[in-house]
N, C-alpha and C. Protein backbone atom coordinates (compact mmCIF):
# COMPACT_ATOMS: atom_id res chain seq x y z
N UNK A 1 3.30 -14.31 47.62
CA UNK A 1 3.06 -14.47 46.21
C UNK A 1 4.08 -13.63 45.43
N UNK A 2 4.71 -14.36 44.43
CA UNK A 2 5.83 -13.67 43.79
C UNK A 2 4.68 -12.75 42.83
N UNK A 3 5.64 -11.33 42.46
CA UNK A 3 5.48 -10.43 41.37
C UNK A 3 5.30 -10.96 40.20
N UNK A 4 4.49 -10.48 39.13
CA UNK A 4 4.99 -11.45 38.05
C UNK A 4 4.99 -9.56 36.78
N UNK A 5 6.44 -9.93 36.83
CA UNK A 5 6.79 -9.18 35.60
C UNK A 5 6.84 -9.39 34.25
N UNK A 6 6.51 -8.13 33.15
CA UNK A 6 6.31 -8.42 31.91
C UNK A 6 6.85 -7.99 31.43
N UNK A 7 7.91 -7.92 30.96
CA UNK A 7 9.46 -8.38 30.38
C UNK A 7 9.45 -7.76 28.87
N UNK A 8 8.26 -8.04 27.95
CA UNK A 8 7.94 -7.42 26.69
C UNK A 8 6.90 -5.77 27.06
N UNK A 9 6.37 -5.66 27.81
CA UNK A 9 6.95 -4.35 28.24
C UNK A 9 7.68 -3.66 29.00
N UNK A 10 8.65 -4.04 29.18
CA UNK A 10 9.84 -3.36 29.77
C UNK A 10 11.03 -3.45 28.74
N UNK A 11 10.89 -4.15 27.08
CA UNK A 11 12.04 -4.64 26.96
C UNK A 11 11.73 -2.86 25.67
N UNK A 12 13.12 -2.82 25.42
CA UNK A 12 13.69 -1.40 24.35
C UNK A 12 13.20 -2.25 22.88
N UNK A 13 11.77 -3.25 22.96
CA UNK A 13 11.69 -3.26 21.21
C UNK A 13 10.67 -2.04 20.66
N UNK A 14 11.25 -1.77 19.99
CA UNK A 14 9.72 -1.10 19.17
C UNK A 14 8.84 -1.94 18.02
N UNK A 15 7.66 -1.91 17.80
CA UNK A 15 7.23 -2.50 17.44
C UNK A 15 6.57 -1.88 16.19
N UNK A 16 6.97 -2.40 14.86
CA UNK A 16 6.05 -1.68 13.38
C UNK A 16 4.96 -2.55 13.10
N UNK A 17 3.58 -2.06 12.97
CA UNK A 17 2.70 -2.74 12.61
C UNK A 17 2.44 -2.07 11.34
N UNK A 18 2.48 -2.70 9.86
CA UNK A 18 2.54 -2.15 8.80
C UNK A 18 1.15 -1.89 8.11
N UNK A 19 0.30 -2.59 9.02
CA UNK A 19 -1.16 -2.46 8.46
C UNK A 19 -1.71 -0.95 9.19
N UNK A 20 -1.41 -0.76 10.02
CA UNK A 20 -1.76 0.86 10.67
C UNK A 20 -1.51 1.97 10.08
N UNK A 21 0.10 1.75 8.99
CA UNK A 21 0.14 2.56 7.87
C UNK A 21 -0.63 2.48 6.90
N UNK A 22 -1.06 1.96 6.36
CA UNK A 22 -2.09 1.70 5.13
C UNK A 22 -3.36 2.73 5.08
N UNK A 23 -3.50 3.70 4.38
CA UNK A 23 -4.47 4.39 4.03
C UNK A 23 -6.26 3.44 4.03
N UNK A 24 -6.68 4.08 4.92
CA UNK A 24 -8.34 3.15 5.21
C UNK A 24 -8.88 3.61 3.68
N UNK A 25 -8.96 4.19 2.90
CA UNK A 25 -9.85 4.30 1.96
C UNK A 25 -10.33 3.17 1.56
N UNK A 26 -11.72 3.72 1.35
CA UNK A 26 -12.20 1.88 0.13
C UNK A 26 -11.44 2.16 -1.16
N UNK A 27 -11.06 0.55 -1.48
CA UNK A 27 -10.64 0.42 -2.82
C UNK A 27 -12.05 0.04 -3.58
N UNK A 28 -11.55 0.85 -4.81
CA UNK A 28 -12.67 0.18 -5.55
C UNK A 28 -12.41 -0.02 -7.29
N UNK A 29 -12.74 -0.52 -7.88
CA UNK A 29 -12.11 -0.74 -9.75
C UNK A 29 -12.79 0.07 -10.38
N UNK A 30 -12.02 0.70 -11.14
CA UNK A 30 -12.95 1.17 -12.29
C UNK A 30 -12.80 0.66 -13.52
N UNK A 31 -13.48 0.05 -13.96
CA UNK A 31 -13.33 -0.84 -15.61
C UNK A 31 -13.76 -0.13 -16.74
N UNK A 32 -12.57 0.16 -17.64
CA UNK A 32 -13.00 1.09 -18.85
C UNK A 32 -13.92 0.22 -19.99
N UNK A 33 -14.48 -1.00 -19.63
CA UNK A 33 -14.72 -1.90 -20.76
C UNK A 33 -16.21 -1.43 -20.49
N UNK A 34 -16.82 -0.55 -19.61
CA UNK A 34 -18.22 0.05 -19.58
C UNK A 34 -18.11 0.90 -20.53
N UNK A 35 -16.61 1.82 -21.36
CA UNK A 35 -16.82 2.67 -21.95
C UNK A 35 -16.55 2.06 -23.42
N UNK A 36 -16.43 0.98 -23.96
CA UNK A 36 -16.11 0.15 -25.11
C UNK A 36 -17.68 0.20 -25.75
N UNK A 37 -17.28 0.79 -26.92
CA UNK A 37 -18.63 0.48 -28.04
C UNK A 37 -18.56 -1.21 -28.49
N UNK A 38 -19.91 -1.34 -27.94
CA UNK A 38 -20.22 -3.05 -28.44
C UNK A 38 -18.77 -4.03 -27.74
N UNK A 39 -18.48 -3.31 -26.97
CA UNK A 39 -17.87 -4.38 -26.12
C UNK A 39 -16.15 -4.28 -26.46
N UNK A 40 -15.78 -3.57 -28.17
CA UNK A 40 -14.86 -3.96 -28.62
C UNK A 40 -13.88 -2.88 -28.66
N UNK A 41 -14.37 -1.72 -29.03
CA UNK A 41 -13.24 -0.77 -29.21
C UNK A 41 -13.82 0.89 -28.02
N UNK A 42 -12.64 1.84 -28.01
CA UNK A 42 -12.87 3.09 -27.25
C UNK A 42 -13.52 3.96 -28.35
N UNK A 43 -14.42 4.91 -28.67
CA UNK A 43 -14.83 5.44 -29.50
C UNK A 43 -14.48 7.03 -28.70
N UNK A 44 -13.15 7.61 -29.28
CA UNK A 44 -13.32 9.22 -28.39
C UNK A 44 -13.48 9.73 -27.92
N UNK A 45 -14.78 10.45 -29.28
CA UNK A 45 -15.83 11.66 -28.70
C UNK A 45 -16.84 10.99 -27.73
N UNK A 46 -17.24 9.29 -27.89
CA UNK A 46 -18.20 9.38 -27.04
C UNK A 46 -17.21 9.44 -25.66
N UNK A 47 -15.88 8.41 -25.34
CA UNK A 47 -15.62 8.67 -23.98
C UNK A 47 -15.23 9.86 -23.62
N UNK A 48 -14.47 11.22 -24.30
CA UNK A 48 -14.47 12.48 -23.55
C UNK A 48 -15.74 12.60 -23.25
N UNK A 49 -16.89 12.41 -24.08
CA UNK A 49 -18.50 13.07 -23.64
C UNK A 49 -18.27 12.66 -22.32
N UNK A 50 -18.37 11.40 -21.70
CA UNK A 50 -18.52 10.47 -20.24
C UNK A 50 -17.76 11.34 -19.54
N UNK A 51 -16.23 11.27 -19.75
CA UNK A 51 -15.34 11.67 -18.90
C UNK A 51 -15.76 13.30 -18.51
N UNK A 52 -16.44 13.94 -19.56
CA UNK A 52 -16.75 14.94 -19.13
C UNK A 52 -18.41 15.47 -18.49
N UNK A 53 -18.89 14.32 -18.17
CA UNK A 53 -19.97 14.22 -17.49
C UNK A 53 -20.22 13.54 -16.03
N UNK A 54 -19.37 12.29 -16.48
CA UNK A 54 -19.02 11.67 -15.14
C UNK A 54 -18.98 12.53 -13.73
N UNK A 55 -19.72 11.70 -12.98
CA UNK A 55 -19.83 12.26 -11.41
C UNK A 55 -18.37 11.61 -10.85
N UNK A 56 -17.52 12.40 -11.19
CA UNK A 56 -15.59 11.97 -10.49
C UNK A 56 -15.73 12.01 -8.73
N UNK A 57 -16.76 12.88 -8.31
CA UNK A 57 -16.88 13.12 -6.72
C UNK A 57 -17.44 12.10 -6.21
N UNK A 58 -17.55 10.86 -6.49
CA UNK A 58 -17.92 9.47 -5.90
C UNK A 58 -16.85 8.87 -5.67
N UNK A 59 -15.58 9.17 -6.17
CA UNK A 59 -14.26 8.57 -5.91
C UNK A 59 -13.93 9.47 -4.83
N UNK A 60 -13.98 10.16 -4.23
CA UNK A 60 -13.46 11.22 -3.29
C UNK A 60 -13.07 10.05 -2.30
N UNK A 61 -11.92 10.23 -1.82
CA UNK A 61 -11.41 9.99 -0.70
C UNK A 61 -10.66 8.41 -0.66
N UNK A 62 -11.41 7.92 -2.07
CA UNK A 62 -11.09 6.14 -1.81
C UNK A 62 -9.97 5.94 -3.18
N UNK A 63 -9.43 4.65 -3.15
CA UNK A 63 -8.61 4.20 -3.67
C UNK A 63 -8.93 3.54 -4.96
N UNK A 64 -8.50 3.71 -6.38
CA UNK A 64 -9.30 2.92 -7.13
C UNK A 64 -7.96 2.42 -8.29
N UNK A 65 -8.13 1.26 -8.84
CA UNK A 65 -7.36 0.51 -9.68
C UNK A 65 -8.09 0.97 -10.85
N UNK A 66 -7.66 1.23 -11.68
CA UNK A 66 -8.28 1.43 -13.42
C UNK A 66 -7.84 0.27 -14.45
N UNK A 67 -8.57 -0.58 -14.75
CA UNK A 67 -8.81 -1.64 -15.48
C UNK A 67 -9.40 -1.79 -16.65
N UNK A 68 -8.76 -2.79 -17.56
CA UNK A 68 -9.87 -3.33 -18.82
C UNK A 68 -10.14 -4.55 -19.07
N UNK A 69 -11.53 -5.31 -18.47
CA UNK A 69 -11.27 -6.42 -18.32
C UNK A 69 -11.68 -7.01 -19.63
N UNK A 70 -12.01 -6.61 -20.88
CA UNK A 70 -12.50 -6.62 -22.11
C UNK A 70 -10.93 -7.02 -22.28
N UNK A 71 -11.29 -7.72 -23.61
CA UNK A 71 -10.06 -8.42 -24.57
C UNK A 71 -10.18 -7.13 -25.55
N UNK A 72 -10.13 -5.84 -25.36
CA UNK A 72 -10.02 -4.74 -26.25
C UNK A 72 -8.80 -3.96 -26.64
N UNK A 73 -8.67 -3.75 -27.47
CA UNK A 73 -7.36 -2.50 -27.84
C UNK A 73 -8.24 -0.79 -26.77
N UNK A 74 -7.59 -0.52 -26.75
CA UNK A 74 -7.58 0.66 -25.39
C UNK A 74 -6.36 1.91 -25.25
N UNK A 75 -6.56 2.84 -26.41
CA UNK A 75 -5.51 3.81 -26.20
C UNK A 75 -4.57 3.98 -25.02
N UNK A 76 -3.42 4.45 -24.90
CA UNK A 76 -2.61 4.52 -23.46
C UNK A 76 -3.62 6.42 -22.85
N UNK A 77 -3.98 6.56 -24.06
CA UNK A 77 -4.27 8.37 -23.94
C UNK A 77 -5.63 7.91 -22.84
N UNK A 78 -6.16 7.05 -23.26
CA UNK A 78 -7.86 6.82 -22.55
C UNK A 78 -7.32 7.02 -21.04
N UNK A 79 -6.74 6.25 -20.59
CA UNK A 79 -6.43 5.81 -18.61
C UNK A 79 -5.59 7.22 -18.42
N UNK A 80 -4.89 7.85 -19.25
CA UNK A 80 -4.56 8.91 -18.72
C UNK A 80 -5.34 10.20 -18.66
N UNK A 81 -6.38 10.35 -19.48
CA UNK A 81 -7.42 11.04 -19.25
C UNK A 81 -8.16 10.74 -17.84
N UNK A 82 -8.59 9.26 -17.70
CA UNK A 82 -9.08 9.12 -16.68
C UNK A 82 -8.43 9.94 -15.66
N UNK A 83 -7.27 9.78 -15.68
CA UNK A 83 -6.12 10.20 -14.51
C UNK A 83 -6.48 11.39 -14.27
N UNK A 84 -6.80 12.08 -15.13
CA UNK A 84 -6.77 13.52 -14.98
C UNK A 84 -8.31 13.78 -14.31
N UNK A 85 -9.55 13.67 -14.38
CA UNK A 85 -10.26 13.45 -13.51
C UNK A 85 -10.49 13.00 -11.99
N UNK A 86 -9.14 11.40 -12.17
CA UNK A 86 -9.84 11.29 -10.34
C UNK A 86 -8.72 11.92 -9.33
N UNK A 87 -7.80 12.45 -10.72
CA UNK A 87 -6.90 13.48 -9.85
C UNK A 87 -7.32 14.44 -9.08
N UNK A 88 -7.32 15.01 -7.61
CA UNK A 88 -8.21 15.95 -6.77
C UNK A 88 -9.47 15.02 -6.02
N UNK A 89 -9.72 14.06 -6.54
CA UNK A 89 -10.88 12.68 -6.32
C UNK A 89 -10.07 11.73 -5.45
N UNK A 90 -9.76 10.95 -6.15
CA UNK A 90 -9.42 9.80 -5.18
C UNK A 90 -8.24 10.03 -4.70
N UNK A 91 -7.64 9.61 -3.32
CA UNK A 91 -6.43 9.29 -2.67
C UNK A 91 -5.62 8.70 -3.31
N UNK A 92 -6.12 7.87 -4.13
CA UNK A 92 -5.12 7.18 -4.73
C UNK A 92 -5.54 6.57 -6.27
N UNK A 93 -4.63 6.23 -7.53
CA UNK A 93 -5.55 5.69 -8.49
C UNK A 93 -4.52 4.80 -9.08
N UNK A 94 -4.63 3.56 -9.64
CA UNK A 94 -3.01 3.19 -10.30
C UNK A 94 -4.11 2.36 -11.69
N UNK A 95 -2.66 2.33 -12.57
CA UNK A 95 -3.11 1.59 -13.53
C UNK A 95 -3.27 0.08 -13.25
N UNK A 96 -4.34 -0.88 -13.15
CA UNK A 96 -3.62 -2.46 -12.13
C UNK A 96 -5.22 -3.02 -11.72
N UNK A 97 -5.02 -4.06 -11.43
CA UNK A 97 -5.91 -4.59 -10.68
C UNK A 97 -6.05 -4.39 -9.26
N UNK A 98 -6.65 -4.66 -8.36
CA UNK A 98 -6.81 -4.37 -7.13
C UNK A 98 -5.47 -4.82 -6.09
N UNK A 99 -4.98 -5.94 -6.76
CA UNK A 99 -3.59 -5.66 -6.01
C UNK A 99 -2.59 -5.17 -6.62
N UNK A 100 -2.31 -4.73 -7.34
CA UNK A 100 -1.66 -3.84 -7.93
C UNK A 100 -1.45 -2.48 -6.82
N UNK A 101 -3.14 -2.02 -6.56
CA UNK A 101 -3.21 -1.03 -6.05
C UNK A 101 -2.79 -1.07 -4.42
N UNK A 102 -2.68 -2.14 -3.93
CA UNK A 102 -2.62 -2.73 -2.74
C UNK A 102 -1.41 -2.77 -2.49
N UNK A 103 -0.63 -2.86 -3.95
CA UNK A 103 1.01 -3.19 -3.65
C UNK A 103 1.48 -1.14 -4.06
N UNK A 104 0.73 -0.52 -4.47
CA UNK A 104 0.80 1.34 -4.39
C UNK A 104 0.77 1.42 -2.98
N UNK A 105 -0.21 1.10 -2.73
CA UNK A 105 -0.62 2.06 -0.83
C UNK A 105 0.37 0.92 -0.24
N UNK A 106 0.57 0.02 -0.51
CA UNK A 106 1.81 -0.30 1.05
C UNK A 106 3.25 0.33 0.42
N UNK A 107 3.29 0.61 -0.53
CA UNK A 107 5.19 1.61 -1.01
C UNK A 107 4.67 3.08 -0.33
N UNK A 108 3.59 3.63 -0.78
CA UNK A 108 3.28 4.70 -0.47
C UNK A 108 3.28 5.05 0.94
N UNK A 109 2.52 4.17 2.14
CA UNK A 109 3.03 4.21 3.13
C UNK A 109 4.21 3.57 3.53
N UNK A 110 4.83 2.84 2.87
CA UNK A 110 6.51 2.46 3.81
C UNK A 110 7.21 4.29 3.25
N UNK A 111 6.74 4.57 2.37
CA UNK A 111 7.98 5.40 1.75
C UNK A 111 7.64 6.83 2.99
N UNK A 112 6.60 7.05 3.18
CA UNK A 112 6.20 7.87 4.60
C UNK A 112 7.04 7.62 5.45
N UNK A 113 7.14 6.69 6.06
CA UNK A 113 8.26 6.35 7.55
C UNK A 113 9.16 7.11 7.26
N UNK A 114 9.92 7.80 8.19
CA UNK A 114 11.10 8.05 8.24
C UNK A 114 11.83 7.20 8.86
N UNK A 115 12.87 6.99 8.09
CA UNK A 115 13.97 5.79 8.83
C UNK A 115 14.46 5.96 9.92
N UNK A 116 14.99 7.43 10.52
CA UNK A 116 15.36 8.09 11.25
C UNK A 116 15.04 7.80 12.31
N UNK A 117 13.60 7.63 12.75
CA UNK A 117 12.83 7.35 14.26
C UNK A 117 13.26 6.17 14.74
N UNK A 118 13.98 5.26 13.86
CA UNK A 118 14.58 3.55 14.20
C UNK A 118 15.86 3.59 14.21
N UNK A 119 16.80 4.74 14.34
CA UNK A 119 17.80 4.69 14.11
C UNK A 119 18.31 3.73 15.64
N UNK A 120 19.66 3.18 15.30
CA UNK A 120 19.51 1.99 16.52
C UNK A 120 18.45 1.54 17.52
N UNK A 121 17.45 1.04 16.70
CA UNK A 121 16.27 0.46 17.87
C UNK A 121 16.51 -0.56 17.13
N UNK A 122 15.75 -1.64 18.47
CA UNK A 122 15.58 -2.78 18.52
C UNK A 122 14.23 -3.17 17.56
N UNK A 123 13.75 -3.47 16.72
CA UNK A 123 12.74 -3.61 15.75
C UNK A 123 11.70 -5.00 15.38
N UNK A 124 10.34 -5.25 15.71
CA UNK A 124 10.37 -5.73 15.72
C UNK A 124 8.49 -5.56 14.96
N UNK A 125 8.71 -6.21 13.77
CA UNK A 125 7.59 -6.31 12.07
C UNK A 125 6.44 -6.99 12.40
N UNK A 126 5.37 -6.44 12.74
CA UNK A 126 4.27 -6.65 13.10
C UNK A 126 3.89 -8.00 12.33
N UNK A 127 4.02 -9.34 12.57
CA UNK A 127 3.39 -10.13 11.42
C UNK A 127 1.98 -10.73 11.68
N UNK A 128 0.96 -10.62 12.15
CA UNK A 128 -0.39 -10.68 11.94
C UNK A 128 -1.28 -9.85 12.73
N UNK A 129 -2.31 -9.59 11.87
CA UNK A 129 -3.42 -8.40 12.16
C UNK A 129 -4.72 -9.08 11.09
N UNK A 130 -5.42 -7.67 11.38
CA UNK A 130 -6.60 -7.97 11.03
C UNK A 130 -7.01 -7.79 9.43
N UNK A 131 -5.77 -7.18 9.11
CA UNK A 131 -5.39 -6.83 7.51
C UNK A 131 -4.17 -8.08 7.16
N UNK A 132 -4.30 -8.40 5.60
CA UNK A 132 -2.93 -9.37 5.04
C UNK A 132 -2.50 -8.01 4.81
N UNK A 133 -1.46 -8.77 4.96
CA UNK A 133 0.27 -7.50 4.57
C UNK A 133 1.23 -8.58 3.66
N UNK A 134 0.48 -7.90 2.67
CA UNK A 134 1.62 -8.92 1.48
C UNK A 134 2.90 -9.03 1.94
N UNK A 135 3.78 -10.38 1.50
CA UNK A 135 5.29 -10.47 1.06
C UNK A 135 5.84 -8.88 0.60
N UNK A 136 5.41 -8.46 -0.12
CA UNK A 136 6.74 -7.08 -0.83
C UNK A 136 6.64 -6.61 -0.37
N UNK A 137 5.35 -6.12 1.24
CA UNK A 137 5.25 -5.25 1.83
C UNK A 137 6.29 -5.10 2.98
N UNK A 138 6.79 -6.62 3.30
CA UNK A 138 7.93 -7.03 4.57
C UNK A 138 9.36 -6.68 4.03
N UNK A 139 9.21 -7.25 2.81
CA UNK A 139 10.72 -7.21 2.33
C UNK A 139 10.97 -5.83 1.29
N UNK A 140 9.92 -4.72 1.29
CA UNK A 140 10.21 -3.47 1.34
C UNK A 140 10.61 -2.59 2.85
N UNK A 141 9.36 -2.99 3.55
CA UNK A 141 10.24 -2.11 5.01
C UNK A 141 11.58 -2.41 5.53
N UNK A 142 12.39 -3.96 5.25
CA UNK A 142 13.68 -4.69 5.38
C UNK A 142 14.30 -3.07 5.02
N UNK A 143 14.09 -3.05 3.41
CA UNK A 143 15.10 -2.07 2.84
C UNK A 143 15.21 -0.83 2.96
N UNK A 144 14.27 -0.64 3.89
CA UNK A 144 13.69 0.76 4.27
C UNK A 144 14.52 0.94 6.25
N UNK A 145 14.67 0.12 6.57
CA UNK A 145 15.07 -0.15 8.04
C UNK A 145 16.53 -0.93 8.13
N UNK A 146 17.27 -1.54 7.32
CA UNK A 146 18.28 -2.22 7.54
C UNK A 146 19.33 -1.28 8.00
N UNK A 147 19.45 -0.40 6.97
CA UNK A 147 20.73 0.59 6.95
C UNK A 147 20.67 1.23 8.63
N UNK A 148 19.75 1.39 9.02
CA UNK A 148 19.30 2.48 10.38
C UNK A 148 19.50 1.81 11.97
N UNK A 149 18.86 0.60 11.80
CA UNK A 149 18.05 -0.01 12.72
C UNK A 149 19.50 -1.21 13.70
N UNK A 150 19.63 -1.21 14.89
CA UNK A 150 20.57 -2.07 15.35
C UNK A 150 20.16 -3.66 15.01
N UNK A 151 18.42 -4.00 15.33
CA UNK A 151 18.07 -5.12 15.36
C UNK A 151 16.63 -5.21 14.71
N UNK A 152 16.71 -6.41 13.81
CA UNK A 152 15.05 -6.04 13.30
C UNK A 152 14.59 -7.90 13.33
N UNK A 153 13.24 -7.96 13.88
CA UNK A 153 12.36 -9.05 14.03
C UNK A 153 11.36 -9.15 13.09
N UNK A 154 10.73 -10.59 13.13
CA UNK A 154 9.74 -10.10 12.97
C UNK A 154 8.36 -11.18 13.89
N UNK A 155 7.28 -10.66 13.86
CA UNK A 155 6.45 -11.47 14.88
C UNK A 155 5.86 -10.39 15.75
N UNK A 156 5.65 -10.81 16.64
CA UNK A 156 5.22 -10.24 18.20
C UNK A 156 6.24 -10.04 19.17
N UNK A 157 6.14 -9.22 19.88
CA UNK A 157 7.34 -8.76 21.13
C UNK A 157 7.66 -10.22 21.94
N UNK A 158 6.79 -10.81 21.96
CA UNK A 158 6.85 -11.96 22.91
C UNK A 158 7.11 -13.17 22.42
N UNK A 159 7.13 -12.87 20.90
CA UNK A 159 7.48 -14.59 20.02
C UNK A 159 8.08 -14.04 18.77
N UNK A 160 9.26 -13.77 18.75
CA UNK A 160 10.13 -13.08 17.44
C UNK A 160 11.24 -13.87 17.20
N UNK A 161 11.12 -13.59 15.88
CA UNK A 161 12.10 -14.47 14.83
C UNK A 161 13.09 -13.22 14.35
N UNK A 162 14.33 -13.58 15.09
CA UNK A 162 15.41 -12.90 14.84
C UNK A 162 15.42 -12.54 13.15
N UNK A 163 16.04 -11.44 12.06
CA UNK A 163 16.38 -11.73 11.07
C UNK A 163 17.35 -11.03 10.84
N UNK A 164 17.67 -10.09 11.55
CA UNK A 164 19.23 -9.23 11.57
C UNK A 164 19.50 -8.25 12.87
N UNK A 165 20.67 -8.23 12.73
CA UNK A 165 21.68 -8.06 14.22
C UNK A 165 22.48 -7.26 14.06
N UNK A 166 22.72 -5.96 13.66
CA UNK A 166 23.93 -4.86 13.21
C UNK A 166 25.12 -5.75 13.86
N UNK A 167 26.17 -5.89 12.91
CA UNK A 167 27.45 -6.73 13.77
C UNK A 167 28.31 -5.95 14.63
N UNK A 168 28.56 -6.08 15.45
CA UNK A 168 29.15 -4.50 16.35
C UNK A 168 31.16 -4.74 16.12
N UNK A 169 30.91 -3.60 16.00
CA UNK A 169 31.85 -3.18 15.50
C UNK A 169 33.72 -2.98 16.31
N UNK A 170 34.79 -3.86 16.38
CA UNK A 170 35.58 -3.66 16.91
C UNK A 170 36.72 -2.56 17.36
């Protein structure tokens, strides 16, 4: 009975799975249109009162988008106050909807990598898991790995779609 060798582990690719970077926190929204008098406008003194009552330690650890889903006028000063609260609170907070925030934590973790660890490796872009990994998330690590990297894929070790080849040099 012949041996049967496995070739994708033995071969020099390394493999980036970009969803393993991604911070686990829950995302969650926070909508300032709970703090709108009658639905329509920010009234101050009452939102410093909130902001300065608010339980901020329920955001601990998770990710949150700050939103207004009200057709309201909404000071720029209001969301930056917020800021200043779930600052020390949440891992993460952006001004945006939930992908907004989705498109923060995948820059935030590509910008982590060091390019360095890929310097001439063979590379090859994790493309499905148990998480979506947006478009800007692929064609940010590109720009994050081109300059470094001899060869970069993308797919699985065992079914990869070439997309660049350092041209070697005469």
């Amino acid at each position: 009975m012949e041996e049967i060798i496995n070739r994708v582990a033995q071969s020099a690719l390394t493999s980036l799975n970009l969803e393993e970077l991604l911070h686990p926190g829950e995302r969650v929204v926070y909508d300032i249109k709970d703090n709108l008098f009658h639905g329509l406008m920010l009234r101050e003194k009452d939102f410093r009162e909130f902001v300065k009552t608010h339980d901020w330690a329920q955001y601990d650890g998770k990710n949150v988008a700050v939103i207004c889903s009200a057709d309201a006028i909404v000071p720029t000063w209001a969301y930056m106050l917020l800021a200043t609260k779930l600052q020390g609170h949440a891992h993460r907070y952006v001004f945006g909807n939930l992908e907004a925030l989705e498109q923060d934590l995948f820059h935030e973790a590509i910008a982590k990598i060091d390019a360095e660890e890929y310097r001439d490796a063979k590379v090859v872009v994790k493309g499905c898991g148990s998480v979506p990994v947006p478009t800007y998330a692929y064609v940010a690590i590109m720009q994050k790995l081109l300059p470094v990297t001899a060869s970069l894929m993308y797919g699985e070790p065992c079914s990869t779609v070439p997309l660049y080849k350092r041209p070697k040099v005469a």
